[in-house]
C-alpha atoms as a PDB file:
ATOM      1  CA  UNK A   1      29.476 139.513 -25.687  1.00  0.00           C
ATOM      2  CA  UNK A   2      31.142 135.939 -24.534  1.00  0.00           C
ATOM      3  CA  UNK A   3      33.357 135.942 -27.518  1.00  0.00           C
ATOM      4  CA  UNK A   4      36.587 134.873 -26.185  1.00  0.00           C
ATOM      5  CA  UNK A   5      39.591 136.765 -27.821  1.00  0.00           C
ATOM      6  CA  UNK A   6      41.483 133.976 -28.232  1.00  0.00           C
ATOM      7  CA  UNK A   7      42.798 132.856 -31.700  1.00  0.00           C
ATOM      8  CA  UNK A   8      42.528 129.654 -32.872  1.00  0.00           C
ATOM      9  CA  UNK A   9      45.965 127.517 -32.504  1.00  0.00           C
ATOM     10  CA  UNK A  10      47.249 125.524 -35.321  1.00  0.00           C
ATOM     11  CA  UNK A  11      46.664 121.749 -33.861  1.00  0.00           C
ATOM     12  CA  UNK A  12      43.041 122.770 -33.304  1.00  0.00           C
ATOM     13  CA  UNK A  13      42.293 123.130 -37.244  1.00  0.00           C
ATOM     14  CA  UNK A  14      40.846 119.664 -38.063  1.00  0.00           C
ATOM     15  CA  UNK A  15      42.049 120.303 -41.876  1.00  0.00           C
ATOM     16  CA  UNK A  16      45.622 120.677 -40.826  1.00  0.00           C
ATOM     17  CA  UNK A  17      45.425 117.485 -38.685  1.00  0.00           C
ATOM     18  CA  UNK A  18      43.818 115.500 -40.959  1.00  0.00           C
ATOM     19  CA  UNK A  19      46.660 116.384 -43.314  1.00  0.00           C
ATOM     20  CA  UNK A  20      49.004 115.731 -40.682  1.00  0.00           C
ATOM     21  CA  UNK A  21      48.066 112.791 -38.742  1.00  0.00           C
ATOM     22  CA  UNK A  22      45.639 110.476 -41.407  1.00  0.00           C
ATOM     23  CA  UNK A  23      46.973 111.768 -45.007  1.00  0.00           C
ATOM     24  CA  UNK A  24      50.826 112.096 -44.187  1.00  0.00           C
ATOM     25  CA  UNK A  25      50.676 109.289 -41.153  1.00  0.00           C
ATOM     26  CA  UNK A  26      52.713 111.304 -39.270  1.00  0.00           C
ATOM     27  CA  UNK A  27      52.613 110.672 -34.904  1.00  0.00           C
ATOM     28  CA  UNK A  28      51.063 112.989 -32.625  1.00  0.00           C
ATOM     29  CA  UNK A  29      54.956 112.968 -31.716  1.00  0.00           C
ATOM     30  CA  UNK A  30      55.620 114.203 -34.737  1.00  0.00           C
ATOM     31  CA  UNK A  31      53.002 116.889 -34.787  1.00  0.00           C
ATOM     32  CA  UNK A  32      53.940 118.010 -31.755  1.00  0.00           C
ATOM     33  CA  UNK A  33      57.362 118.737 -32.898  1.00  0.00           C
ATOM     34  CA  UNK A  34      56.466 120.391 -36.331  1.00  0.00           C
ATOM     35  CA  UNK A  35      53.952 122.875 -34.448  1.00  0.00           C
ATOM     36  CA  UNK A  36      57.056 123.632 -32.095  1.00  0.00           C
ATOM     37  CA  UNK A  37      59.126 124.538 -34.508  1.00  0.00           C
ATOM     38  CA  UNK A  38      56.432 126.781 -36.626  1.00  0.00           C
ATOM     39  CA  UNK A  39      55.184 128.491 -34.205  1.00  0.00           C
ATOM     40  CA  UNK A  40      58.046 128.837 -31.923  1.00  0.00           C
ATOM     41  CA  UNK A  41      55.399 127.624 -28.952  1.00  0.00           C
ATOM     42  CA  UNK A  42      55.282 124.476 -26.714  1.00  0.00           C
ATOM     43  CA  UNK A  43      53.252 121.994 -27.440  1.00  0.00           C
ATOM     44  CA  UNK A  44      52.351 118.042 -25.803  1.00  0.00           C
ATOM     45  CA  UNK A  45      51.823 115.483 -28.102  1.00  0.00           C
ATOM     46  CA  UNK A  46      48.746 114.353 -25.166  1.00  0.00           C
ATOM     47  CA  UNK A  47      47.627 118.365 -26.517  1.00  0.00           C
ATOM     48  CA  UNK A  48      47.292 116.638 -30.420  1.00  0.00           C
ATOM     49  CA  UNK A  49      45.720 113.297 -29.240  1.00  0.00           C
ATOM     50  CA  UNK A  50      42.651 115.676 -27.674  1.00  0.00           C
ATOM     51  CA  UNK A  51      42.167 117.384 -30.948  1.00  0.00           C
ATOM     52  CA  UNK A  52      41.982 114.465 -32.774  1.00  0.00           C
ATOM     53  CA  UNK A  53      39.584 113.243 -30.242  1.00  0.00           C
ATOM     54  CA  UNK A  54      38.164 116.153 -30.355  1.00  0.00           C
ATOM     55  CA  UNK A  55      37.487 116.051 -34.376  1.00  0.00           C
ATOM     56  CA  UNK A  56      35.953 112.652 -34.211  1.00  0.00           C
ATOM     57  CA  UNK A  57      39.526 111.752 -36.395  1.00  0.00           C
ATOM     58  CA  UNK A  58      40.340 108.472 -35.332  1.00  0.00           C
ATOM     59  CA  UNK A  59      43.142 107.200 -33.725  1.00  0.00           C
ATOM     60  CA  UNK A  60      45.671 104.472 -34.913  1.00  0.00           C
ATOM     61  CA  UNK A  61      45.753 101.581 -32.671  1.00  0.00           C
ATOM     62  CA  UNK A  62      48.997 100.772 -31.113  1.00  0.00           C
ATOM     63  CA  UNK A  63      49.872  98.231 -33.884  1.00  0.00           C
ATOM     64  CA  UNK A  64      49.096 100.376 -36.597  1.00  0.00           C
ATOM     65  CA  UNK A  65      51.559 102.644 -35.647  1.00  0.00           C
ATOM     66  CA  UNK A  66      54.171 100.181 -34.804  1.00  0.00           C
ATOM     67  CA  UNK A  67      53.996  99.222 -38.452  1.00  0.00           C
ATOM     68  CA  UNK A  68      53.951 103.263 -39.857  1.00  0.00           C
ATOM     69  CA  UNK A  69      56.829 103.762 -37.509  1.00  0.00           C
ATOM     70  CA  UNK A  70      58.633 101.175 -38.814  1.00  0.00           C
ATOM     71  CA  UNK A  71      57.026 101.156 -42.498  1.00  0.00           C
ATOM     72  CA  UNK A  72      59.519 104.212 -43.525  1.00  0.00           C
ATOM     73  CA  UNK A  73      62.472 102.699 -46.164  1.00  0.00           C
ATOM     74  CA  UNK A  74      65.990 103.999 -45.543  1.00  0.00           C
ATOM     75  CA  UNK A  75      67.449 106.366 -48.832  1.00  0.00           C
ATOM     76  CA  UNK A  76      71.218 106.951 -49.296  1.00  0.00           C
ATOM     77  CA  UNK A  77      70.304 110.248 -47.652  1.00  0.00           C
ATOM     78  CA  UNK A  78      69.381 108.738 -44.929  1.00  0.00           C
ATOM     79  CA  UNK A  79      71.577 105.856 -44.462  1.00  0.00           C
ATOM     80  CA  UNK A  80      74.668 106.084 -41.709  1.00  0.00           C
ATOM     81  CA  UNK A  81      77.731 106.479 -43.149  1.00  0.00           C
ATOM     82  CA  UNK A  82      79.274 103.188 -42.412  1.00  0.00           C
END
């Protein structure tokens, strides 16, 4: 008794956002947006930022991710066709 029968959602697993948020530097914005369009279900990117806090994963201060966001190096790909 007390066991809930709720499943655990992706952005709770602390392996996937380690993978997500520390290994591929992607933004809880970012996150957000890849779990929306896996699982077909809505999700805040204020949702991720509690999981992280809630894994003791450390979050990037505001300059840090000013400089990830702005880190990424345009490929032809990429580029605007000008």
């Amino acid at each position: 008794m007390g066991k809930t029968l709720r499943t655990k959602t992706l952005y709770q697993d602390k392996d996937w956002l380690v993978q997500k948020y520390v290994k591929e530097k992607l933004s809880t914005v970012e996150i957000a947006k890849i779990y929306r369009e896996t699982e077909n279900k809505w999700c805040d990117p204020n949702t991720i930022s509690r999981w992280l806090k809630k894994h003791n994963i450390a979050m990037r201060s505001l300059a840090e991710a000013q400089q990830n966001r702005h880190s990424t190096v345009a490929t032809p790909a990429t580029r605007k066709k000008q």
